[in-house]
N, C-alpha and C. Protein backbone atom coordinates (compact mmCIF):
# COMPACT_ATOMS: atom_id res chain seq x y z
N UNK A 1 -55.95 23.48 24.42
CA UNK A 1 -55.09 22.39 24.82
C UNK A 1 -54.15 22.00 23.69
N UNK A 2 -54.60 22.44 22.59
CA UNK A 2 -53.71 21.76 21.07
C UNK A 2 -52.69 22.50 21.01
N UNK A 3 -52.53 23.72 21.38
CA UNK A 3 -51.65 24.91 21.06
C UNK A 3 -50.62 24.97 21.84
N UNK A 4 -50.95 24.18 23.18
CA UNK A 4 -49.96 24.58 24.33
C UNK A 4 -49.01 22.71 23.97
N UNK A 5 -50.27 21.52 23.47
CA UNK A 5 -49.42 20.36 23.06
C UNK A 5 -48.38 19.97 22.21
N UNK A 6 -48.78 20.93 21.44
CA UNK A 6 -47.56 21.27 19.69
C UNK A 6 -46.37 21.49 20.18
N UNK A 7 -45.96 22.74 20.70
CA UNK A 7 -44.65 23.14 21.49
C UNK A 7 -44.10 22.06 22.28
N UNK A 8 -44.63 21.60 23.16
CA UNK A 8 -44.40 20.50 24.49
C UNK A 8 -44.04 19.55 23.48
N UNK A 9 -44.37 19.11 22.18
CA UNK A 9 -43.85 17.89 21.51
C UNK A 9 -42.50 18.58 21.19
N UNK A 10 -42.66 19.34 20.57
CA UNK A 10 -41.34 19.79 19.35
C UNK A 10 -40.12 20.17 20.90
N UNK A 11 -40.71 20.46 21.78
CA UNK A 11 -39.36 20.22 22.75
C UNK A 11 -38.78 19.13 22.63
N UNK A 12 -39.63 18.24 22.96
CA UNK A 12 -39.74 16.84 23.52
C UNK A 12 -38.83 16.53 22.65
N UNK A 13 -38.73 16.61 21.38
CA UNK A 13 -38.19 15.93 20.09
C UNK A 13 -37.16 16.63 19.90
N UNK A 14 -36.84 17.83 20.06
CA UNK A 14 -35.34 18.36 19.93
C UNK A 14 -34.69 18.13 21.11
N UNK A 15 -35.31 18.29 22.03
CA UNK A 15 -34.19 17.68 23.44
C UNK A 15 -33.43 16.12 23.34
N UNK A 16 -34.42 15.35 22.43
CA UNK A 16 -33.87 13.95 22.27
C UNK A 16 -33.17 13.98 20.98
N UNK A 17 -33.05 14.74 20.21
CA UNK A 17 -31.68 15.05 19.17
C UNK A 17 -30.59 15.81 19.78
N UNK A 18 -30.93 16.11 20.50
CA UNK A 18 -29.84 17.34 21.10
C UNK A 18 -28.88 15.91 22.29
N UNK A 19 -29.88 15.58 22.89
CA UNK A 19 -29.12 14.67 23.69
C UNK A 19 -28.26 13.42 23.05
N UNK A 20 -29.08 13.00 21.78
CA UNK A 20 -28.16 11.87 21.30
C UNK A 20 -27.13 12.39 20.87
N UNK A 21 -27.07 13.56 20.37
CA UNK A 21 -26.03 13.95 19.52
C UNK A 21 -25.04 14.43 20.21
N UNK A 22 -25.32 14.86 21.70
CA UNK A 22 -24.36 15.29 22.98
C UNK A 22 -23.57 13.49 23.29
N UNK A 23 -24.70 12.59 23.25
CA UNK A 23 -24.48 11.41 23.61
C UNK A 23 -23.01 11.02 22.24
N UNK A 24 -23.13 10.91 21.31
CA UNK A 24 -22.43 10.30 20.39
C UNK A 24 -20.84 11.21 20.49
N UNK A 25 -20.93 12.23 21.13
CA UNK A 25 -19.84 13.25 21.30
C UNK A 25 -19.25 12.61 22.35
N UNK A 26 -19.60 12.13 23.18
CA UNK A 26 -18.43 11.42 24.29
C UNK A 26 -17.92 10.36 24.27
N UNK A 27 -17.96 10.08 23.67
CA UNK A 27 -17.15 8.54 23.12
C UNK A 27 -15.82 9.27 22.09
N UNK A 28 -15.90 10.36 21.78
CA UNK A 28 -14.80 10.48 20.72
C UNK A 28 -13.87 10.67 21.50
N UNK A 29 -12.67 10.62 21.71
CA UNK A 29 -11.28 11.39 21.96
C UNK A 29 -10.58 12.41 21.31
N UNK A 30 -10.15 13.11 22.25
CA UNK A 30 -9.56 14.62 22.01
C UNK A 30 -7.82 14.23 21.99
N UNK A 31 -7.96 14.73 20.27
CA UNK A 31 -6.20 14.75 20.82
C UNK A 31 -5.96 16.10 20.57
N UNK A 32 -4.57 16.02 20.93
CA UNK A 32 -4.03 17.74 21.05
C UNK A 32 -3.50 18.02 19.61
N UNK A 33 -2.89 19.12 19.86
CA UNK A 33 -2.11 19.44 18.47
C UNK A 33 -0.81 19.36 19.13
N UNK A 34 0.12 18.94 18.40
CA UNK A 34 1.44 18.83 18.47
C UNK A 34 2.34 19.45 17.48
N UNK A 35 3.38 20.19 18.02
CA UNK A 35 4.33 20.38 17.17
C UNK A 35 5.88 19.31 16.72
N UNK A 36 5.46 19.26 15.40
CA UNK A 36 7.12 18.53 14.94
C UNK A 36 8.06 18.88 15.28
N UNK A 37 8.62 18.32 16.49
CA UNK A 37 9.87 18.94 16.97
C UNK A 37 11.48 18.04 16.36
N UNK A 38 10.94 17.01 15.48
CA UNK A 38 12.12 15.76 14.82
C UNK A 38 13.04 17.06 14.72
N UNK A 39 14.28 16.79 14.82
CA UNK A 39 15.62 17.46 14.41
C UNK A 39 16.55 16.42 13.39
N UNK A 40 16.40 16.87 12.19
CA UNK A 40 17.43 15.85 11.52
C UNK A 40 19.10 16.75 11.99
N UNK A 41 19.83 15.62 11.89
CA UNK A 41 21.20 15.80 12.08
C UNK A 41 21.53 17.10 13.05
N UNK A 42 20.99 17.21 13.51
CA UNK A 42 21.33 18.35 14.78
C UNK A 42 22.91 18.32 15.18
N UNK A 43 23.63 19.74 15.15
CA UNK A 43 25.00 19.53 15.68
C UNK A 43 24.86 19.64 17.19
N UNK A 44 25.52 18.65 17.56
CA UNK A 44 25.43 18.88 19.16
C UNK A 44 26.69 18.74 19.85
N UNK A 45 26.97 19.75 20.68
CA UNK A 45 28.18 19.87 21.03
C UNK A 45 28.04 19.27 22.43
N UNK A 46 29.12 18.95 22.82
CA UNK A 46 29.68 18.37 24.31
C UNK A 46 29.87 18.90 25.18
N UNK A 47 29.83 20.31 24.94
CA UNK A 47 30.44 21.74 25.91
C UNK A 47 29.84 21.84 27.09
N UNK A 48 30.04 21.62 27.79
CA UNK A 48 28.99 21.83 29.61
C UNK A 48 28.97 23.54 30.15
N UNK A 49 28.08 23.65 30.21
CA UNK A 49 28.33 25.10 30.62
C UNK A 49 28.64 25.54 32.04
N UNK A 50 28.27 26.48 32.65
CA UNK A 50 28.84 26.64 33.96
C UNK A 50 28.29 25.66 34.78
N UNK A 51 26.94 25.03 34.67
CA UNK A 51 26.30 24.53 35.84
C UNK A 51 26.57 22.56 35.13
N UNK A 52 27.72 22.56 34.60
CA UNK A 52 27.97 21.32 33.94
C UNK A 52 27.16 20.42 33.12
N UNK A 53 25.61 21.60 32.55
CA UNK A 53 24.51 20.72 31.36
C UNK A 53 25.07 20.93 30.17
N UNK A 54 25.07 19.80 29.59
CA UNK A 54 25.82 19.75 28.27
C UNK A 54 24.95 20.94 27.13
N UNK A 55 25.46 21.68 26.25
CA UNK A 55 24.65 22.53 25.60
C UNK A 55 24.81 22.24 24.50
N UNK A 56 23.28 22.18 23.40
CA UNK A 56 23.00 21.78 22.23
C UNK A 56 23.14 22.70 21.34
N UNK A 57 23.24 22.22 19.75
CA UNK A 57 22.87 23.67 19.21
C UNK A 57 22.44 22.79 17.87
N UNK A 58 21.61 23.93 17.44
CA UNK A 58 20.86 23.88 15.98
C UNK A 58 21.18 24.50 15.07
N UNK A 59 21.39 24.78 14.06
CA UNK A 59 20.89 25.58 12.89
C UNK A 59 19.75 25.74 11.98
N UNK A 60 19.03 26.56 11.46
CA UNK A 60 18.06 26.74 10.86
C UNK A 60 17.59 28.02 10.40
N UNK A 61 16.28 28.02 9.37
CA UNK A 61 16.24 29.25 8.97
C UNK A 61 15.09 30.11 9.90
N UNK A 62 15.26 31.20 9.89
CA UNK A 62 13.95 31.88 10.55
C UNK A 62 12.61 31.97 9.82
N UNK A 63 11.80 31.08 10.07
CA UNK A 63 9.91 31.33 9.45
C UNK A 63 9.36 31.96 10.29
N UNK A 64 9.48 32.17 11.61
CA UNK A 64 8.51 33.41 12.61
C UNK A 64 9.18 33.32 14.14
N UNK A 65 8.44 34.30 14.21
CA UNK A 65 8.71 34.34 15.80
C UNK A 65 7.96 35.83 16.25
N UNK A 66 7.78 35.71 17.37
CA UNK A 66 7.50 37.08 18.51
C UNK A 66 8.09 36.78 19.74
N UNK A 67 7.49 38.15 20.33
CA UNK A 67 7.67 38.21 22.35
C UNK A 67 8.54 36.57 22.52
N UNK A 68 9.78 37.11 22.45
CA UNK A 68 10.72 36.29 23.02
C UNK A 68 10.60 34.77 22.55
N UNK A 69 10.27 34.44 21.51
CA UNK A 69 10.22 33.20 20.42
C UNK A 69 10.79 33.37 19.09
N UNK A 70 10.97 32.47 18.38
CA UNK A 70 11.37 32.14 17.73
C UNK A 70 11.01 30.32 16.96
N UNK A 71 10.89 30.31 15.64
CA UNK A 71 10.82 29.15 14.93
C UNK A 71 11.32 29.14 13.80
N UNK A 72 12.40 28.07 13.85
CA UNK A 72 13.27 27.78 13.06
C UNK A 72 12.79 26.37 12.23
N UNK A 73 13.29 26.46 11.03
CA UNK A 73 13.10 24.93 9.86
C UNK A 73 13.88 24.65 9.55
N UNK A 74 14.15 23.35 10.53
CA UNK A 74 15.47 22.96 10.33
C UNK A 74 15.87 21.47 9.32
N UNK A 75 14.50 20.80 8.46
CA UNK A 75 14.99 20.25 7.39
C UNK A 75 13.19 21.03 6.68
N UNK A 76 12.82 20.67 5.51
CA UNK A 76 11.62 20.52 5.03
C UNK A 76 10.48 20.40 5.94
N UNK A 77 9.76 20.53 6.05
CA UNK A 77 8.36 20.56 6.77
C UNK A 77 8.62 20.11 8.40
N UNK A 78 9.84 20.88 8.67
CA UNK A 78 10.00 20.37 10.33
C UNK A 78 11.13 21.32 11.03
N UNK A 79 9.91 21.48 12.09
CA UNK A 79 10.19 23.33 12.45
C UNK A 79 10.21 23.10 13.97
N UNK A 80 11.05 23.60 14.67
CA UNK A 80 11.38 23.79 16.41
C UNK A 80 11.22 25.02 16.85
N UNK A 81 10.69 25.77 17.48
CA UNK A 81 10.05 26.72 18.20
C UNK A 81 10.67 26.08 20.01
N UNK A 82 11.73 27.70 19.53
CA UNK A 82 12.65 27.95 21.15
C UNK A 82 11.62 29.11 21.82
N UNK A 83 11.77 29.30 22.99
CA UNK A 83 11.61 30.83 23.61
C UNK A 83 12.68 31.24 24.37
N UNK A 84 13.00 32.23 24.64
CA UNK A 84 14.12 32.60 25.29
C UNK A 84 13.92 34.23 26.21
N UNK A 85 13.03 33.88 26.95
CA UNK A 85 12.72 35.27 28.05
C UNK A 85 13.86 35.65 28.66
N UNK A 86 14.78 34.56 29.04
CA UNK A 86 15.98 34.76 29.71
C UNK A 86 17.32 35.72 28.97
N UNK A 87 17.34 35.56 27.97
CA UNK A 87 18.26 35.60 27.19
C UNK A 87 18.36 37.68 27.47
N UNK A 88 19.83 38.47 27.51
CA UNK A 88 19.79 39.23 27.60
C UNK A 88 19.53 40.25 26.19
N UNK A 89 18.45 40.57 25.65
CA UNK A 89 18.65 40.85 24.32
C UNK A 89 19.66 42.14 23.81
N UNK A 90 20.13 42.97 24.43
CA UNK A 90 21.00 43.77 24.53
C UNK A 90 22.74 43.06 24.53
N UNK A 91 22.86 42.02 24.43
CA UNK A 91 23.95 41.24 25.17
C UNK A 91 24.17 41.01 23.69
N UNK A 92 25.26 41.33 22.42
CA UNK A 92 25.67 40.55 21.44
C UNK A 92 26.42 39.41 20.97
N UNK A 93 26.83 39.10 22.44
CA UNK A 93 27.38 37.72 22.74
C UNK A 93 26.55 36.50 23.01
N UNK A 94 25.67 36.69 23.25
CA UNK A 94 24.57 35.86 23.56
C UNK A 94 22.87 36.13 22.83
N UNK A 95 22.60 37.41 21.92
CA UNK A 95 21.48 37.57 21.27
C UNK A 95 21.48 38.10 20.01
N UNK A 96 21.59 37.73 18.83
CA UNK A 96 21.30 38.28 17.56
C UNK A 96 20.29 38.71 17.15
N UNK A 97 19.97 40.13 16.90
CA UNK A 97 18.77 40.39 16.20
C UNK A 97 18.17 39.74 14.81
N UNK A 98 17.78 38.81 14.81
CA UNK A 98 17.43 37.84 14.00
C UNK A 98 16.00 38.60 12.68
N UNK A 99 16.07 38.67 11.61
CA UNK A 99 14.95 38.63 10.99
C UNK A 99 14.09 37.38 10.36
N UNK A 100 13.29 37.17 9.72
CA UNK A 100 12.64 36.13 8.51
C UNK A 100 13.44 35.99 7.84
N UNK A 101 13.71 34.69 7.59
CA UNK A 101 15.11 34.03 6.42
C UNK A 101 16.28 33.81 6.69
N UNK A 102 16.27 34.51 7.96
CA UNK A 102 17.82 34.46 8.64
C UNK A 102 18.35 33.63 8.67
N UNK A 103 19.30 32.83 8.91
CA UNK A 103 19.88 31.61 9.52
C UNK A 103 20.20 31.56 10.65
N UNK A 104 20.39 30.77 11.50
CA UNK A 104 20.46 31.47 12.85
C UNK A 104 21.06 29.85 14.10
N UNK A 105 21.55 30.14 14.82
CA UNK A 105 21.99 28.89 16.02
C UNK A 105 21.93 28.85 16.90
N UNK A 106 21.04 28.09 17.21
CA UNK A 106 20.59 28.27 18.84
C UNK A 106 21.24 27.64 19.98
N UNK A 107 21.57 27.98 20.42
CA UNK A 107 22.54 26.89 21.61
C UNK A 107 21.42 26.91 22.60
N UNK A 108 21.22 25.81 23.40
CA UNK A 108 20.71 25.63 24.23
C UNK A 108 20.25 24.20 25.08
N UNK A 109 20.15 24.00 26.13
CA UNK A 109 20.35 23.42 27.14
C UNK A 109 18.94 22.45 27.21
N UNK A 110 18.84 20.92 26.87
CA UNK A 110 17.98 19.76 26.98
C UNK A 110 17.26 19.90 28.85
N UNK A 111 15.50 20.08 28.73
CA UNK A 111 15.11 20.15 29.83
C UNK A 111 14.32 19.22 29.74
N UNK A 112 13.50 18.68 30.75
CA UNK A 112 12.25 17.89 30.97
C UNK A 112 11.32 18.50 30.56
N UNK A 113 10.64 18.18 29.81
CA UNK A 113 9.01 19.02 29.76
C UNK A 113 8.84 19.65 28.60
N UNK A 114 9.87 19.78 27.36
CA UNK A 114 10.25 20.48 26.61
C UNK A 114 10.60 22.13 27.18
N UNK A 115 11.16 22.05 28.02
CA UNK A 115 11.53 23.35 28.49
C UNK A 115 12.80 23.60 28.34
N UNK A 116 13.38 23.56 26.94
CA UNK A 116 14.97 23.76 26.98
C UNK A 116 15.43 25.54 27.28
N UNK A 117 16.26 25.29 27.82
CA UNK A 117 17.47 27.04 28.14
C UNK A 117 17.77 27.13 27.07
N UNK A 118 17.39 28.17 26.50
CA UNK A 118 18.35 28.58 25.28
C UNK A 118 19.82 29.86 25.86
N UNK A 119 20.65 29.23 25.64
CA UNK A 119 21.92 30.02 25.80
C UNK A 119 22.28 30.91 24.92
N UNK A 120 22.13 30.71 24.08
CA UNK A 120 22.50 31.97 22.87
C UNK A 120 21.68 31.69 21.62
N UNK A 121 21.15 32.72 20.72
CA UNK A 121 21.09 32.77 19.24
C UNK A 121 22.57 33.60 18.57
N UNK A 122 22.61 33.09 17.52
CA UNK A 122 23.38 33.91 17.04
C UNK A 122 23.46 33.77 15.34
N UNK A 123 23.68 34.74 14.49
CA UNK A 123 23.35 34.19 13.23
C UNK A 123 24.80 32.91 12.72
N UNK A 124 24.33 31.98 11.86
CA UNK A 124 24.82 31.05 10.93
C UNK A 124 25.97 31.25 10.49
N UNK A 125 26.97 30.75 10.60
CA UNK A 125 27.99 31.04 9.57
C UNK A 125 28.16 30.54 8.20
């Protein structure tokens, strides 16, 4: 009877650490991660494009990107990350092959949701 009582305790006693400690976990709040999207002094042009949305543009340097992204730093520790699936990358009027360090300008179109159109990259002058 002693052998089978030992176990049955030491459950007993980790299930009630296990539970307080599940317990003290739901009271915390989850926040997300966010990206710094602040733009100091952003040039923004007035230009409406065909469908009459006014189109923005940035400058900045290239710190990374892949598969149809891109992130640009556009003062000190504050970086905007475009994507641009749309964009024709073959098209040199509308896509610069961009490397790391580049400078680069993004034109593109203010959406709800952070879902802006990017209309063109193109490098910096």
């Amino acid at each position: 009877m002693r052998k089978i009582l030992l176990p049955v305790v030491a459950l007993v006693a980790l299930a009630a650490v296990v539970g307080s400690t599940l317990q003290g976990c739901t009271g915390e709040t989850k926040q997300a991660d966010t990206l710094d999207t602040t733009v100091i002094n952003p040039m923004v042009t007035a230009l409406p494009d065909s469908t009459g949305d006014e189109v923005k543009s940035v400058t900045g340097k290239v710190m990374d990107g892949a598969m149809n992204s891109v992130w640009i730093e556009v003062a000190p520790d504050s970086t905007i990350e475009f994507s641009y699936p749309e964009l024709d990358r073959n098209n040199s009027e509308v896509f610069y092959n961009w490397s790391i360090d580049d400078e680069i300008t993004v034109e593109y179109i203010e959406k709800p949701n952070n879902s802006d159109s990017v209309v063109s990259i193109q490098k910096a002058h």
